[in-house]
PDB file of N, CA and C in Angstrom:
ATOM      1  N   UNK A   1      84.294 114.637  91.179  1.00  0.00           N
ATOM      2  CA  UNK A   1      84.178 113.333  91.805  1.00  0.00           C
ATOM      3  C   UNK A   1      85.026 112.317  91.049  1.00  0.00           C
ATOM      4  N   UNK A   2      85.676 111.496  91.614  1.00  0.00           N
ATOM      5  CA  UNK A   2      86.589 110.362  91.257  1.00  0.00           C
ATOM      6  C   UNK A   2      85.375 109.328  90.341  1.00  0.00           C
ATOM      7  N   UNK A   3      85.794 109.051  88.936  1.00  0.00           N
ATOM      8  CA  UNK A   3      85.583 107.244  88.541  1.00  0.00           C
ATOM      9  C   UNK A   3      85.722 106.104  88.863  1.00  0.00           C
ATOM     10  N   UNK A   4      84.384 105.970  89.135  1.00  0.00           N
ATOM     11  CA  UNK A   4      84.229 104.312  89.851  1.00  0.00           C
ATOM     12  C   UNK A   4      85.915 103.491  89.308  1.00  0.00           C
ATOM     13  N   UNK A   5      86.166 103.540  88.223  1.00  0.00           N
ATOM     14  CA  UNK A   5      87.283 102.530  87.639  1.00  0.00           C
ATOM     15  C   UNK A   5      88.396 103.434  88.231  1.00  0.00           C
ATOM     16  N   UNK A   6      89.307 103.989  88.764  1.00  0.00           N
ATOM     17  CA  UNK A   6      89.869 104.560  89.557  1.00  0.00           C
ATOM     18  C   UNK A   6      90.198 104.257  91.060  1.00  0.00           C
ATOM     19  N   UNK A   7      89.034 103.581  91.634  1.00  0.00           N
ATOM     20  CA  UNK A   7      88.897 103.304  92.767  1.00  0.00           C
ATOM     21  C   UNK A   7      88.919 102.228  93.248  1.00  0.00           C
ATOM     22  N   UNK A   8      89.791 101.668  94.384  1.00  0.00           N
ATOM     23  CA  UNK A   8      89.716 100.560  95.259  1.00  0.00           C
ATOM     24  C   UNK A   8      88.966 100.496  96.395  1.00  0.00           C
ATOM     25  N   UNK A   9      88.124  99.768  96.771  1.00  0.00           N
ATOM     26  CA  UNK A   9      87.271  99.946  98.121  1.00  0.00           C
ATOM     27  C   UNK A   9      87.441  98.469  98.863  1.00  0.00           C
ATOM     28  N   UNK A  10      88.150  98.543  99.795  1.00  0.00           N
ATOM     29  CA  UNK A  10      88.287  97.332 101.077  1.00  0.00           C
ATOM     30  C   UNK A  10      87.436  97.833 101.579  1.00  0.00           C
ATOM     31  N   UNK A  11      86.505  96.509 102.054  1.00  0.00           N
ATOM     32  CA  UNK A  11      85.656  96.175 102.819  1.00  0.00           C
ATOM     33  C   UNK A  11      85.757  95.822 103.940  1.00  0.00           C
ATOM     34  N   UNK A  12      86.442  95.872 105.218  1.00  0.00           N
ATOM     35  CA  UNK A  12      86.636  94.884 106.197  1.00  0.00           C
ATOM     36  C   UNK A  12      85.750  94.368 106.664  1.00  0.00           C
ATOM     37  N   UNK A  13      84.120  94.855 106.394  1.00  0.00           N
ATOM     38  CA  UNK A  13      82.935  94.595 107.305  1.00  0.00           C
ATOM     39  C   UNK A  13      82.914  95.188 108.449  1.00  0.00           C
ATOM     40  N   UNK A  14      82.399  94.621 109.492  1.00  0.00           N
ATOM     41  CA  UNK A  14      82.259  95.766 111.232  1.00  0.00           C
ATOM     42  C   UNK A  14      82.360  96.805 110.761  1.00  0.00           C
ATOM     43  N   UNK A  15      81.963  97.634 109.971  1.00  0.00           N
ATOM     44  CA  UNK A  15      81.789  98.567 109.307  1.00  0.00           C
ATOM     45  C   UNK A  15      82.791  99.716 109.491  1.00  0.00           C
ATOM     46  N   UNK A  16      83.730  98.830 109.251  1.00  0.00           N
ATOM     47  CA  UNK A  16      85.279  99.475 108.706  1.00  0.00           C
ATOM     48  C   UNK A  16      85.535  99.386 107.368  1.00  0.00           C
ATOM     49  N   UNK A  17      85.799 100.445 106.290  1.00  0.00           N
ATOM     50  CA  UNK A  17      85.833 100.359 105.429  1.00  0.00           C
ATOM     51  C   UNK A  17      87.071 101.694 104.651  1.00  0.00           C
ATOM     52  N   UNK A  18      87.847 101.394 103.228  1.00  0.00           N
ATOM     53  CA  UNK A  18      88.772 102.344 103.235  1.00  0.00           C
ATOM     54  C   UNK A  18      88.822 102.316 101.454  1.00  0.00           C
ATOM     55  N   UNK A  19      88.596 103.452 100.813  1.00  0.00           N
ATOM     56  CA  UNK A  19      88.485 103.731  99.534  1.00  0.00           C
ATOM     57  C   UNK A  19      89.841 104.299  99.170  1.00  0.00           C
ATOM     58  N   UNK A  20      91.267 103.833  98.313  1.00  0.00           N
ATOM     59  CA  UNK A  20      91.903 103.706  97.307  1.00  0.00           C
ATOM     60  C   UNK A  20      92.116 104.464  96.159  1.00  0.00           C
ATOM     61  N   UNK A  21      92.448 105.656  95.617  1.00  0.00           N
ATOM     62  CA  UNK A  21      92.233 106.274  94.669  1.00  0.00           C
ATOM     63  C   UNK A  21      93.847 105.499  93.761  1.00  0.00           C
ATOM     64  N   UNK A  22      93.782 105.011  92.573  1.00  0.00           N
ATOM     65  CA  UNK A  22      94.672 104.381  91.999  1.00  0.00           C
ATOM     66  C   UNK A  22      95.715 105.229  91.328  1.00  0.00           C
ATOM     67  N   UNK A  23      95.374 106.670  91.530  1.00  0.00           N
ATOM     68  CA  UNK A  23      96.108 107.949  90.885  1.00  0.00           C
ATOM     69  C   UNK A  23      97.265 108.476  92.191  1.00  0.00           C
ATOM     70  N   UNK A  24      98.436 107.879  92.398  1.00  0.00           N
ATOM     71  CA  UNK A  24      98.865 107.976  93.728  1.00  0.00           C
ATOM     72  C   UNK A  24      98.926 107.025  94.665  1.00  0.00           C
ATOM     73  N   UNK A  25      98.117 106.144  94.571  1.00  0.00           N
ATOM     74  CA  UNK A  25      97.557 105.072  95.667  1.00  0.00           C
ATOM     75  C   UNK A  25      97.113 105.934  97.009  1.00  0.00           C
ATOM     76  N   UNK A  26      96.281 106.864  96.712  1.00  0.00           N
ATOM     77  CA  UNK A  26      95.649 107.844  97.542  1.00  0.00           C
ATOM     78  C   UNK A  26      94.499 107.337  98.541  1.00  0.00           C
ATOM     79  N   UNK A  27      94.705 107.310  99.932  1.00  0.00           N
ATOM     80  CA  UNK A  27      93.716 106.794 100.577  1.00  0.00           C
ATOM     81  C   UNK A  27      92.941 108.114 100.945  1.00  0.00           C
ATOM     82  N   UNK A  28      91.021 108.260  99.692  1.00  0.00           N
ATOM     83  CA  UNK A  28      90.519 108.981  99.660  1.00  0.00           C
ATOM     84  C   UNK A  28      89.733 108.779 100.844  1.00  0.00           C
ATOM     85  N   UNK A  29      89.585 107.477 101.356  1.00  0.00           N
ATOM     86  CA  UNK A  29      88.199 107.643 103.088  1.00  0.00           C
ATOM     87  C   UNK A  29      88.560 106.170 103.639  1.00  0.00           C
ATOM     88  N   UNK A  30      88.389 106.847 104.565  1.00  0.00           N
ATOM     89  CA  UNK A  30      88.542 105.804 105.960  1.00  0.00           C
ATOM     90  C   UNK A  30      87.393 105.897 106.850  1.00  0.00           C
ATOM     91  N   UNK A  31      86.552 104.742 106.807  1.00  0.00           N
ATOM     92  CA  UNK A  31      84.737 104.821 107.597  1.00  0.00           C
ATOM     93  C   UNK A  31      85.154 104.118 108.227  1.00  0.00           C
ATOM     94  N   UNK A  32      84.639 104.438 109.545  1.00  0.00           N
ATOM     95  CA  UNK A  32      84.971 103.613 110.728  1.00  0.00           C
ATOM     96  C   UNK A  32      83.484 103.500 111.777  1.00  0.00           C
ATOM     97  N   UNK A  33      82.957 102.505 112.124  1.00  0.00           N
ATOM     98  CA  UNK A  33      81.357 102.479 112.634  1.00  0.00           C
ATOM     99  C   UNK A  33      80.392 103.819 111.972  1.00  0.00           C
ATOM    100  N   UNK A  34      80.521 104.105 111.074  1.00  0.00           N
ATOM    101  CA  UNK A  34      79.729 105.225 110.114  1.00  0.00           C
ATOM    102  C   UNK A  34      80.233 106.602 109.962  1.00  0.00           C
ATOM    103  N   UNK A  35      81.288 106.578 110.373  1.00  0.00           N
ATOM    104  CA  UNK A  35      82.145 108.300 110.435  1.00  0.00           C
ATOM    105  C   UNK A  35      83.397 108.023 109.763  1.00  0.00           C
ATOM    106  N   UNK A  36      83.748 109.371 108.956  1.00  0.00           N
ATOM    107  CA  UNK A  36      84.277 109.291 107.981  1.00  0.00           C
ATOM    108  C   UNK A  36      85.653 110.336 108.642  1.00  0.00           C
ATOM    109  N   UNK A  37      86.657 109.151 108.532  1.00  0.00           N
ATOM    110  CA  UNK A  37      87.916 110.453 109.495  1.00  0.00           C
ATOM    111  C   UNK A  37      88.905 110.678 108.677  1.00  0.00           C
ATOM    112  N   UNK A  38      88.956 111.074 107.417  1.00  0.00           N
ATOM    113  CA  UNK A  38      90.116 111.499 106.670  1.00  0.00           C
ATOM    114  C   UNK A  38      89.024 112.997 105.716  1.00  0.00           C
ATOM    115  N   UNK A  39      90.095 113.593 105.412  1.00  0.00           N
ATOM    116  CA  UNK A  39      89.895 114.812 105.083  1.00  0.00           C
ATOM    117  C   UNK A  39      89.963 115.058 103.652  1.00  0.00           C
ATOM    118  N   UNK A  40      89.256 114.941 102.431  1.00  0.00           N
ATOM    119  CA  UNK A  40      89.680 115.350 101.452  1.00  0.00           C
ATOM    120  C   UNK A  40      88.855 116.645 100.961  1.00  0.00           C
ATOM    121  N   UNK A  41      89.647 117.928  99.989  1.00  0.00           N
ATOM    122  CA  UNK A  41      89.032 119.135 100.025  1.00  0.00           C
ATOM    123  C   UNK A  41      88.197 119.059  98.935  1.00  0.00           C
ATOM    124  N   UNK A  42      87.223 119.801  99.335  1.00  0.00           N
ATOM    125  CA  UNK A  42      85.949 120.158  97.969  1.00  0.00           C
ATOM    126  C   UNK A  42      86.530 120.510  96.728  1.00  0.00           C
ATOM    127  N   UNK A  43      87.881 120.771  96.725  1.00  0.00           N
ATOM    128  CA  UNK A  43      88.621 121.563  95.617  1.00  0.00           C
ATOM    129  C   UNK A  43      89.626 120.509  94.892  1.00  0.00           C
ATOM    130  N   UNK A  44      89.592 119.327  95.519  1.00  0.00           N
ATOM    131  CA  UNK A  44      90.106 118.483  94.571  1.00  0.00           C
ATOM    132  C   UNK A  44      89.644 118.214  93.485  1.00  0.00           C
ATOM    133  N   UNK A  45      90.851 117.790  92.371  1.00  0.00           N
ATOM    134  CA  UNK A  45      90.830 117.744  91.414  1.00  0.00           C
ATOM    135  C   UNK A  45      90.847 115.957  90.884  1.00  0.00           C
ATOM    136  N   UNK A  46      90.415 115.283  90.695  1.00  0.00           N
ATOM    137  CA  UNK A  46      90.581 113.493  89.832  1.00  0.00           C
ATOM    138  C   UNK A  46      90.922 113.967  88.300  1.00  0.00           C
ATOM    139  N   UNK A  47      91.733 113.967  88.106  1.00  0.00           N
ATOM    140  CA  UNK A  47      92.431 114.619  86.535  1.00  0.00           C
ATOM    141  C   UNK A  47      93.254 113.637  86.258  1.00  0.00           C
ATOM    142  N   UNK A  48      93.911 112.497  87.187  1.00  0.00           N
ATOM    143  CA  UNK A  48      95.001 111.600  86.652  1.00  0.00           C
ATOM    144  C   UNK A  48      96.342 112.361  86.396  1.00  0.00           C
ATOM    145  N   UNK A  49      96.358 113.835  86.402  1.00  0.00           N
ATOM    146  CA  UNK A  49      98.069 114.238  86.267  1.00  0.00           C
ATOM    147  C   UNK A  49      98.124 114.940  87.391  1.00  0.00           C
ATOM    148  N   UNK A  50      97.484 115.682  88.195  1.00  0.00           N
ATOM    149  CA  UNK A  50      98.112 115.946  89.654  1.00  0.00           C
ATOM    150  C   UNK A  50      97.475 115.337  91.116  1.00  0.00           C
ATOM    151  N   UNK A  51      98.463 115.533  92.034  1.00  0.00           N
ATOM    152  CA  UNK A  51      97.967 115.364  93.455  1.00  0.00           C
ATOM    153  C   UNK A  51      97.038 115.160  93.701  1.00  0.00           C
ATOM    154  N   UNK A  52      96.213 114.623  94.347  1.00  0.00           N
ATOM    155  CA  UNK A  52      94.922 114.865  94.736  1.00  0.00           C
ATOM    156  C   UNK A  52      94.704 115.535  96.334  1.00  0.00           C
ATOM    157  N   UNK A  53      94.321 116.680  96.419  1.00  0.00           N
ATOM    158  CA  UNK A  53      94.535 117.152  97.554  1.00  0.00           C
ATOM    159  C   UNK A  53      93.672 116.960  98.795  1.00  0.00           C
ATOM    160  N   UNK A  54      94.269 115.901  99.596  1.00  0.00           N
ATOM    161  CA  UNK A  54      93.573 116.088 101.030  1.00  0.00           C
ATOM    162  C   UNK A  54      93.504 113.855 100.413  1.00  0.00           C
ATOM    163  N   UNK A  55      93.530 113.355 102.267  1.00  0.00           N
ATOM    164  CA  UNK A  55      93.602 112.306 101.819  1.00  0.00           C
ATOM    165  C   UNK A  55      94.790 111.738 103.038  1.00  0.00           C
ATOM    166  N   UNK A  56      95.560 110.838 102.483  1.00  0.00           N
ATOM    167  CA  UNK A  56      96.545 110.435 102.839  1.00  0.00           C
ATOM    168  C   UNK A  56      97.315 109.802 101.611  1.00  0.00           C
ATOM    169  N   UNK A  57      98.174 110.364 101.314  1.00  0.00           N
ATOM    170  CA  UNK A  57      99.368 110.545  99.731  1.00  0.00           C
ATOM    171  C   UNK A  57     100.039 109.128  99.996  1.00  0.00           C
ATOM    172  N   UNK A  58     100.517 108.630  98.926  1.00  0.00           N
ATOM    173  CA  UNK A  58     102.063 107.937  99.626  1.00  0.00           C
ATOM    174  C   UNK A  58     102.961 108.897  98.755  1.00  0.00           C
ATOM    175  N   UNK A  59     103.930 108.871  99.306  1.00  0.00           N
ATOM    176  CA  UNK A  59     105.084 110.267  99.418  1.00  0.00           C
ATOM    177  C   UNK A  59     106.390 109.424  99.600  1.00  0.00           C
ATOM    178  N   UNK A  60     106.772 109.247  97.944  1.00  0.00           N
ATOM    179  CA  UNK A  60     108.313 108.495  98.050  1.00  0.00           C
ATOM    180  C   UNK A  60     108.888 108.839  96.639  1.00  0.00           C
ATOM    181  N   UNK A  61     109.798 109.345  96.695  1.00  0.00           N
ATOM    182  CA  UNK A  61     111.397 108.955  97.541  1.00  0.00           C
ATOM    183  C   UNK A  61     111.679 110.158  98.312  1.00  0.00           C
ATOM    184  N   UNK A  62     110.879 111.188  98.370  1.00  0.00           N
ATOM    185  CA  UNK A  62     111.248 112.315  98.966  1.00  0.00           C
ATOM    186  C   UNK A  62     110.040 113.400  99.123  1.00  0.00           C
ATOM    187  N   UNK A  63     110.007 113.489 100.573  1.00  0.00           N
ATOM    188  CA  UNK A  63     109.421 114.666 101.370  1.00  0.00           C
ATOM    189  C   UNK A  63     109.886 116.320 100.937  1.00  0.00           C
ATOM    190  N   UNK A  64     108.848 116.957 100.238  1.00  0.00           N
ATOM    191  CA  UNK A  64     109.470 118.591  99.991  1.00  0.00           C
ATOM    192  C   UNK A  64     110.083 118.634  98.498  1.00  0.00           C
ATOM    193  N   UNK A  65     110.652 119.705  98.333  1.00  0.00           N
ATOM    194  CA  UNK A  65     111.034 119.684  96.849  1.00  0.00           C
ATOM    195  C   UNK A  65     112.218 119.762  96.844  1.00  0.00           C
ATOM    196  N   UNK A  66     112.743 119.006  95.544  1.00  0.00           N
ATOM    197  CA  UNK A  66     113.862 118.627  95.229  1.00  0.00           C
ATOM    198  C   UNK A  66     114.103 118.421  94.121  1.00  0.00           C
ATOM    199  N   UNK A  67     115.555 118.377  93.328  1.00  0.00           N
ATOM    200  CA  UNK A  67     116.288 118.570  92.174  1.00  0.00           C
ATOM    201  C   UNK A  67     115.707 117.416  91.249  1.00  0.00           C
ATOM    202  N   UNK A  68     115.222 116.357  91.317  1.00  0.00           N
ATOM    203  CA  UNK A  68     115.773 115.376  91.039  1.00  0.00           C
ATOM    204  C   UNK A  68     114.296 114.525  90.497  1.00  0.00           C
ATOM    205  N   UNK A  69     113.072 115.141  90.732  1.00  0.00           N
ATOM    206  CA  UNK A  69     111.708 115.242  89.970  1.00  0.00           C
ATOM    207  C   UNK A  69     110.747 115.864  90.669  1.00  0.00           C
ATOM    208  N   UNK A  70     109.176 115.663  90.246  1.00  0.00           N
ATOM    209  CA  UNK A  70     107.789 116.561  91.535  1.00  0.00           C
ATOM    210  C   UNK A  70     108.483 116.493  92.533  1.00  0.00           C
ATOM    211  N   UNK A  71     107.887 117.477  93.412  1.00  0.00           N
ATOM    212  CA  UNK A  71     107.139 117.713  94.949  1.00  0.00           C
ATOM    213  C   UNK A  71     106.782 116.354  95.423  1.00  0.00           C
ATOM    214  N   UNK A  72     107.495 115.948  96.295  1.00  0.00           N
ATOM    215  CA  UNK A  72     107.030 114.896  97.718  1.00  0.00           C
ATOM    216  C   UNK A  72     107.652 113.895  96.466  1.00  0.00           C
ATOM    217  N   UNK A  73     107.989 113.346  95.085  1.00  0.00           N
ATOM    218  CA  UNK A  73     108.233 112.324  94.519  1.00  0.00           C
ATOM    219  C   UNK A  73     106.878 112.058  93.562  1.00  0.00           C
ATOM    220  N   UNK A  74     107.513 111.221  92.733  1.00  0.00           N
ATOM    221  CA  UNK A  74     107.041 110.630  91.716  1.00  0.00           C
ATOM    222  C   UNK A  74     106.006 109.531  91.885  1.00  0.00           C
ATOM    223  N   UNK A  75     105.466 108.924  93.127  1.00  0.00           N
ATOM    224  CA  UNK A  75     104.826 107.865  93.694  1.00  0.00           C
ATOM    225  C   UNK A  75     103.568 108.496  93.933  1.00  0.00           C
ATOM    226  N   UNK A  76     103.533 109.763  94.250  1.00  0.00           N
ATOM    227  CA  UNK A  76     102.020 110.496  94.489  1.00  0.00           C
ATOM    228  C   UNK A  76     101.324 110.548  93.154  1.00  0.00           C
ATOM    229  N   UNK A  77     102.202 110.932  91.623  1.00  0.00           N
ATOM    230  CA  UNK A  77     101.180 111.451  90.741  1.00  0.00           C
ATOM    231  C   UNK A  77     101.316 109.990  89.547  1.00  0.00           C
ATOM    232  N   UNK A  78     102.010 108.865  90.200  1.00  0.00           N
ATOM    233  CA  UNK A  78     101.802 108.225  89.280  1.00  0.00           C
ATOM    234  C   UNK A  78     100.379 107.175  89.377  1.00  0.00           C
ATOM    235  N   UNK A  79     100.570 106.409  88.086  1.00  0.00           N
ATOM    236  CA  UNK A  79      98.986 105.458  88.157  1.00  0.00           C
ATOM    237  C   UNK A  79      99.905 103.991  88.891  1.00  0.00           C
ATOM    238  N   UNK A  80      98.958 103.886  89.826  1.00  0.00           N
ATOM    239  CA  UNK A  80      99.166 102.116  90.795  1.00  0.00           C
ATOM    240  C   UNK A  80      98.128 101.264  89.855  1.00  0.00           C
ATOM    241  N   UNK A  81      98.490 100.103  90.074  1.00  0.00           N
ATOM    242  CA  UNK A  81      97.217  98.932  89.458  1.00  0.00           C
ATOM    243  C   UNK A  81      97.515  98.262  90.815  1.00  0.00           C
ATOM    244  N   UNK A  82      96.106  97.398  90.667  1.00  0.00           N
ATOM    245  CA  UNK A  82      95.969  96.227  91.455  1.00  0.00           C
ATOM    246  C   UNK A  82      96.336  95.000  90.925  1.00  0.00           C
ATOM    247  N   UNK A  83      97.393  94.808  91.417  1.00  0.00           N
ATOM    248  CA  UNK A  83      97.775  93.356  91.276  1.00  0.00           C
ATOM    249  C   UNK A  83      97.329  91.680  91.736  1.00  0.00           C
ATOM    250  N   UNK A  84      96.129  92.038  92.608  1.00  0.00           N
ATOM    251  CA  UNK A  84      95.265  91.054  93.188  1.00  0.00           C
ATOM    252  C   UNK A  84      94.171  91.500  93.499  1.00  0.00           C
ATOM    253  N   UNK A  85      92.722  90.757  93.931  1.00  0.00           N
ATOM    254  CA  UNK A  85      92.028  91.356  94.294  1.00  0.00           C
ATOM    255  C   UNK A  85      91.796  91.414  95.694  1.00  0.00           C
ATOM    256  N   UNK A  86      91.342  92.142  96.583  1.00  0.00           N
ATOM    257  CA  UNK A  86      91.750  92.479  97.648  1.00  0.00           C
ATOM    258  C   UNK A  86      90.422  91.235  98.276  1.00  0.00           C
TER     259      UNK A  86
END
C-alpha cells in the first residue's frame, strides 16, 4: 500500500474524486458517484524506484524503449512535488 505522504487526493466533491501517487505523478483512482474506474494491480509495488503498475502513468519523452534512458521515459519513475495546494 502507498504512504499517506506520497499521495495527492483532489476532492472535487459530487463525489468525484482522484488520488495522485507523487512517484510518477501516477493517477492511482478515479471515484466517480462511488465506483472506482481505474485499474491498479494487487502486485504493485510503492518502492519510489519503479513504475507503479496499473493506473494511468504520465509517459514522457517517449513511448516504448529506447537508447537514450527507462522504458516509456524518465517522467514515470521520477519523484513530482506539489507546487501548490490543490
Amino acid at each position: 500500500m502507498a504512504n499517506s505522504s506520497d499521495l495527492v487526493v483532489l476532492d472535487r466533491g459530487d463525489n468525484v474524486c482522484v488520488t495522485v501517487h507523487l512517484h510518477g505523478a501516477t493517477v492511482l483512482s478515479w471515484q466517480c458517484c462511488g465506483q472506482e474506474w481505474l485499474f491498479v494491480s494487487k502486485q504493485a509495488v510503492y518502492d519510489n524506484k519503479k513504475a507503479i503498475r496499473g493506473g494511468i502513468p504520465v509517459v514522457f519523452p517517449n513511448f516504448g524503449p529506447w537508447d537514450l534512458g527507462p522504458q516509456h521515459g524518465f517522467a514515470r519513475i521520477s519523484r513530482w512535488t506539489l507546487s501548490q495546494a490543490p
